[in-house]
C-alpha atoms as a PDB file:
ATOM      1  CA  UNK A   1     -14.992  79.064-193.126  1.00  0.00           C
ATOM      2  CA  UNK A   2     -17.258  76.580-191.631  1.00  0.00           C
ATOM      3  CA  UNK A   3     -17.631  73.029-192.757  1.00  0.00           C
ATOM      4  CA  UNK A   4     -21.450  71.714-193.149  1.00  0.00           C
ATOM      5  CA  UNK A   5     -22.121  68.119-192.565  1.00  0.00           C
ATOM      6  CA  UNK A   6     -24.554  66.367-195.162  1.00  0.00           C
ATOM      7  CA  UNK A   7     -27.316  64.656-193.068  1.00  0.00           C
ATOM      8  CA  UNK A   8     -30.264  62.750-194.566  1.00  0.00           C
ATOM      9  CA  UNK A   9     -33.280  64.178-194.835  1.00  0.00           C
ATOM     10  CA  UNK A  10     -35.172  61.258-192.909  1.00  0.00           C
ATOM     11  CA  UNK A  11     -33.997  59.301-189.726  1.00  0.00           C
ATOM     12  CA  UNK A  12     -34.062  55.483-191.065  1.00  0.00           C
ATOM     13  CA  UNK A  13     -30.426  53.689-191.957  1.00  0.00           C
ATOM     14  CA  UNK A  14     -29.689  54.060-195.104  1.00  0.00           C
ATOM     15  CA  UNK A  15     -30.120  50.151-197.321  1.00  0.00           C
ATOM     16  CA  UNK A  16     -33.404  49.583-195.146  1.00  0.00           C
ATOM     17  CA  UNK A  17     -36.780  49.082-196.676  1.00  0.00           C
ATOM     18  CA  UNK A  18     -39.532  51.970-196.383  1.00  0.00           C
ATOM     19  CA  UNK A  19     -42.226  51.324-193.750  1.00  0.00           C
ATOM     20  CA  UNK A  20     -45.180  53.384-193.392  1.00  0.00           C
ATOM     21  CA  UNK A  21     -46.656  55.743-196.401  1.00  0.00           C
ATOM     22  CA  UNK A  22     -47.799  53.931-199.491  1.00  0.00           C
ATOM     23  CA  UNK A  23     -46.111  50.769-199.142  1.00  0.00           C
ATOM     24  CA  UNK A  24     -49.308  48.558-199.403  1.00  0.00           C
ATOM     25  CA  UNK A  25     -49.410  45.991-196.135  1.00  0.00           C
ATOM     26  CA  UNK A  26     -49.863  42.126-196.367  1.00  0.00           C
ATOM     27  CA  UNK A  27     -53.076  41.062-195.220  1.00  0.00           C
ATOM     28  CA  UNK A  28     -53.009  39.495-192.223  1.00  0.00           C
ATOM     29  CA  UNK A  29     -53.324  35.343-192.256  1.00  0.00           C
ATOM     30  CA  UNK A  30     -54.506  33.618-189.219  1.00  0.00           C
ATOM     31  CA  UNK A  31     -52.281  31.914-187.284  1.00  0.00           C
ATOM     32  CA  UNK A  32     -53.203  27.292-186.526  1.00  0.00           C
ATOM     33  CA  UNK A  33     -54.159  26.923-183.767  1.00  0.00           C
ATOM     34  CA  UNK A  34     -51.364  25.477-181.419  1.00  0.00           C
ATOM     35  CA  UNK A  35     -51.791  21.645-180.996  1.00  0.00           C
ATOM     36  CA  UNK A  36     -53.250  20.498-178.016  1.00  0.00           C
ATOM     37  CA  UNK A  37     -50.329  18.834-175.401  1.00  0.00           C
ATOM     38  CA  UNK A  38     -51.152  15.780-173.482  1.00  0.00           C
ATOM     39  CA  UNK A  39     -49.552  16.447-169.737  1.00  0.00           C
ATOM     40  CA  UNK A  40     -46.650  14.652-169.015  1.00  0.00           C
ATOM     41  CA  UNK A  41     -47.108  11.331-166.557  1.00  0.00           C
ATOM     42  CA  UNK A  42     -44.326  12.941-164.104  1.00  0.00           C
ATOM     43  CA  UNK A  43     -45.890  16.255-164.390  1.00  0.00           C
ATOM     44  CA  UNK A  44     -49.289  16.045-163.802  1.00  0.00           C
ATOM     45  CA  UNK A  45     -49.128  13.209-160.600  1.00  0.00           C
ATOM     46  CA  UNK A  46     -49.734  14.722-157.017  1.00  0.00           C
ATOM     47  CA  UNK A  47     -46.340  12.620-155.876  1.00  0.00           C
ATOM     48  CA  UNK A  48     -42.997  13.360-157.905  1.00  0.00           C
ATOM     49  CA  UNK A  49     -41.876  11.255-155.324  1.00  0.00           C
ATOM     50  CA  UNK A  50     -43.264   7.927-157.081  1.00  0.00           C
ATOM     51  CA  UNK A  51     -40.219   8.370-159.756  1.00  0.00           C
ATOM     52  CA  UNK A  52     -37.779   8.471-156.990  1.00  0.00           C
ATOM     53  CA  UNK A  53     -39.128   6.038-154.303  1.00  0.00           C
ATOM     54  CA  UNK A  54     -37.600   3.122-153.082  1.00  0.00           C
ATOM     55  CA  UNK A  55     -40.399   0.361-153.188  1.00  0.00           C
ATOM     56  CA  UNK A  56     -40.712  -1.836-156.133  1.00  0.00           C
ATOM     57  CA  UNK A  57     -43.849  -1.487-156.419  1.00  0.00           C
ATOM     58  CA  UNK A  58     -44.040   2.180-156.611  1.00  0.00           C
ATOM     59  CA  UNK A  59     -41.336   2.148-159.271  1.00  0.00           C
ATOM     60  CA  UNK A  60     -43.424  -0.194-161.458  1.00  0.00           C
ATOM     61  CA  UNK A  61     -46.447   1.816-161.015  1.00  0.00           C
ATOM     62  CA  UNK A  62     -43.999   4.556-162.497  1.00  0.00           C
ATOM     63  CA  UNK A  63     -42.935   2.859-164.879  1.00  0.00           C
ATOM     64  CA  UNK A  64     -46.525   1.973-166.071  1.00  0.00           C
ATOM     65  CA  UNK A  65     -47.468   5.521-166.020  1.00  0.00           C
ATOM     66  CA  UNK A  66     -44.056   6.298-168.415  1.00  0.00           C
ATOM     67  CA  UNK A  67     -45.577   3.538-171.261  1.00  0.00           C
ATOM     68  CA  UNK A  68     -47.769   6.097-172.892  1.00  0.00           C
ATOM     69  CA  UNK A  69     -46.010   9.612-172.249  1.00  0.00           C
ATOM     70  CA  UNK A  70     -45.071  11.373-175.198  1.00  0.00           C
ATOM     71  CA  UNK A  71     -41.702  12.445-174.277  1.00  0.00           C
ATOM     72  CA  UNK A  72     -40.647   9.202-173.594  1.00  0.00           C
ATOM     73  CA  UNK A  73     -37.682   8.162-176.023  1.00  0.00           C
ATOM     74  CA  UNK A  74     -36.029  11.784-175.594  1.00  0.00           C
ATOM     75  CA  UNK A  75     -36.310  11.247-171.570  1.00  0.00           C
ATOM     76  CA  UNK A  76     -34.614   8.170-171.672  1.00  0.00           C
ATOM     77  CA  UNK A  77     -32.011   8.827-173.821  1.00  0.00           C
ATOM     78  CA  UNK A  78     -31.315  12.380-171.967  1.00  0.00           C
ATOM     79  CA  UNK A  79     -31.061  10.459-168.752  1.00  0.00           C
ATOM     80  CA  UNK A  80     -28.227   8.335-170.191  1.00  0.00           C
ATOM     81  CA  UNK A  81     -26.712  10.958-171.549  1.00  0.00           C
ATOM     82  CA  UNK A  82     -26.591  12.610-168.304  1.00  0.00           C
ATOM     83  CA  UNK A  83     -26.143   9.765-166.449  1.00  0.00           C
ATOM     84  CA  UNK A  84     -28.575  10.014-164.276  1.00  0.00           C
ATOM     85  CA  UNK A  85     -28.334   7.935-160.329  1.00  0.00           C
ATOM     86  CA  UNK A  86     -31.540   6.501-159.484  1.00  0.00           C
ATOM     87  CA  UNK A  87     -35.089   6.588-160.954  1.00  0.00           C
ATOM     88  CA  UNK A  88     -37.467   6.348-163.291  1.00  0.00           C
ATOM     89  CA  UNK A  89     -36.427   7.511-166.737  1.00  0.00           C
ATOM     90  CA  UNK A  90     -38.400   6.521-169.682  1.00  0.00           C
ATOM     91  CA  UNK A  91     -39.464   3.621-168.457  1.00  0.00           C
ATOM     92  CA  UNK A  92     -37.111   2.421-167.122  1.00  0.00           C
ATOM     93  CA  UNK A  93     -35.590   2.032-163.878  1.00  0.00           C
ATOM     94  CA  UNK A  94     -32.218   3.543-163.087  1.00  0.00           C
ATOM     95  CA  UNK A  95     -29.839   2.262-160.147  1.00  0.00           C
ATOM     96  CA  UNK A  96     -26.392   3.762-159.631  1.00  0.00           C
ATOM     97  CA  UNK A  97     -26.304   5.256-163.305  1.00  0.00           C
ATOM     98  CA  UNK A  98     -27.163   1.537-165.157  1.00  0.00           C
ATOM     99  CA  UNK A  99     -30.859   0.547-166.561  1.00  0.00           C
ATOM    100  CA  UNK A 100     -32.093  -2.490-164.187  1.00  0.00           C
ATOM    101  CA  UNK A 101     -35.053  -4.592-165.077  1.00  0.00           C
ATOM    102  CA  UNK A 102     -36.341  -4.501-162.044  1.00  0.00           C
ATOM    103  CA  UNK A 103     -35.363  -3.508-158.393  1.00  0.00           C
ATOM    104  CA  UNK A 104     -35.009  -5.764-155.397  1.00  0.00           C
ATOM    105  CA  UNK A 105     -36.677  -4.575-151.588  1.00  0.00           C
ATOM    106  CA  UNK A 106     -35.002  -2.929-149.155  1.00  0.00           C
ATOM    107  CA  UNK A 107     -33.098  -5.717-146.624  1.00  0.00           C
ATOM    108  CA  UNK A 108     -31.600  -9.166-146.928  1.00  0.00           C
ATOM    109  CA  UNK A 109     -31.956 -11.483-149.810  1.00  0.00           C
ATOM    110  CA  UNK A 110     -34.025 -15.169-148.489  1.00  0.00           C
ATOM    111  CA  UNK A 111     -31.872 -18.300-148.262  1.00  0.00           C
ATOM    112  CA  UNK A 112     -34.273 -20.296-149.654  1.00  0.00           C
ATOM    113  CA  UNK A 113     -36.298 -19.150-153.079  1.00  0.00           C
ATOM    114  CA  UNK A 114     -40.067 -18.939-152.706  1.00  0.00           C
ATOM    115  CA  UNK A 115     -41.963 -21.071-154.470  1.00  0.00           C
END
């Protein structure tokens, strides 16, 4: 004698919801339009270099482009978190992992302090 199998009558897991048929649909509600993003000061410059370079006078001009960039808190406080070398992160002016106010040229400090 031959066992027979109950099967379902329809192919959808059983505890599922209906879909198709006379289930009435939910009208469709437009979606707000996305808000508008500002580019980012290190993204939209023709030299990514400027964040990296080793004048001080390049890295202020970074650091003047960083005072209005959106993103600014989170990319300072990732680059600390990371730990990041040398830069400009947020603002501000990394050297050997610390924040510095400002970074001295290249060479020799004078003997005698300009006036």
């Amino acid at each position: 004698m031959q066992q027979t199998i109950d099967r379902p009558t329809s192919h959808r897991r059983p505890g599922l919801p209906r879909t198709g048929g006379t289930t009435p649909r939910t009208p469709h509600v437009p979606l707000a339009p996305a808000p508008v993003r500002r580019p980012l000061p290190c993204r939209g410059t023709d030299d990514p270099d400027l964040w990296f370079a080793e004048s001080p006078a390049l890295l202020e001009q970074a650091k003047v482009l960083c005072g209005e960039c959106p993103v600014r808190d989170a990319c300072l406080a990732g680059a600390l978190d990371r730990g990041e070398p040398w830069g400009v992160w947020g603002g501000e002016i990394f050297e050997r992992g610390v924040v510095i106010p400002r970074k001295r040229p290249r060479g020799r400090p004078r003997k005698v302090v300009a006036a």
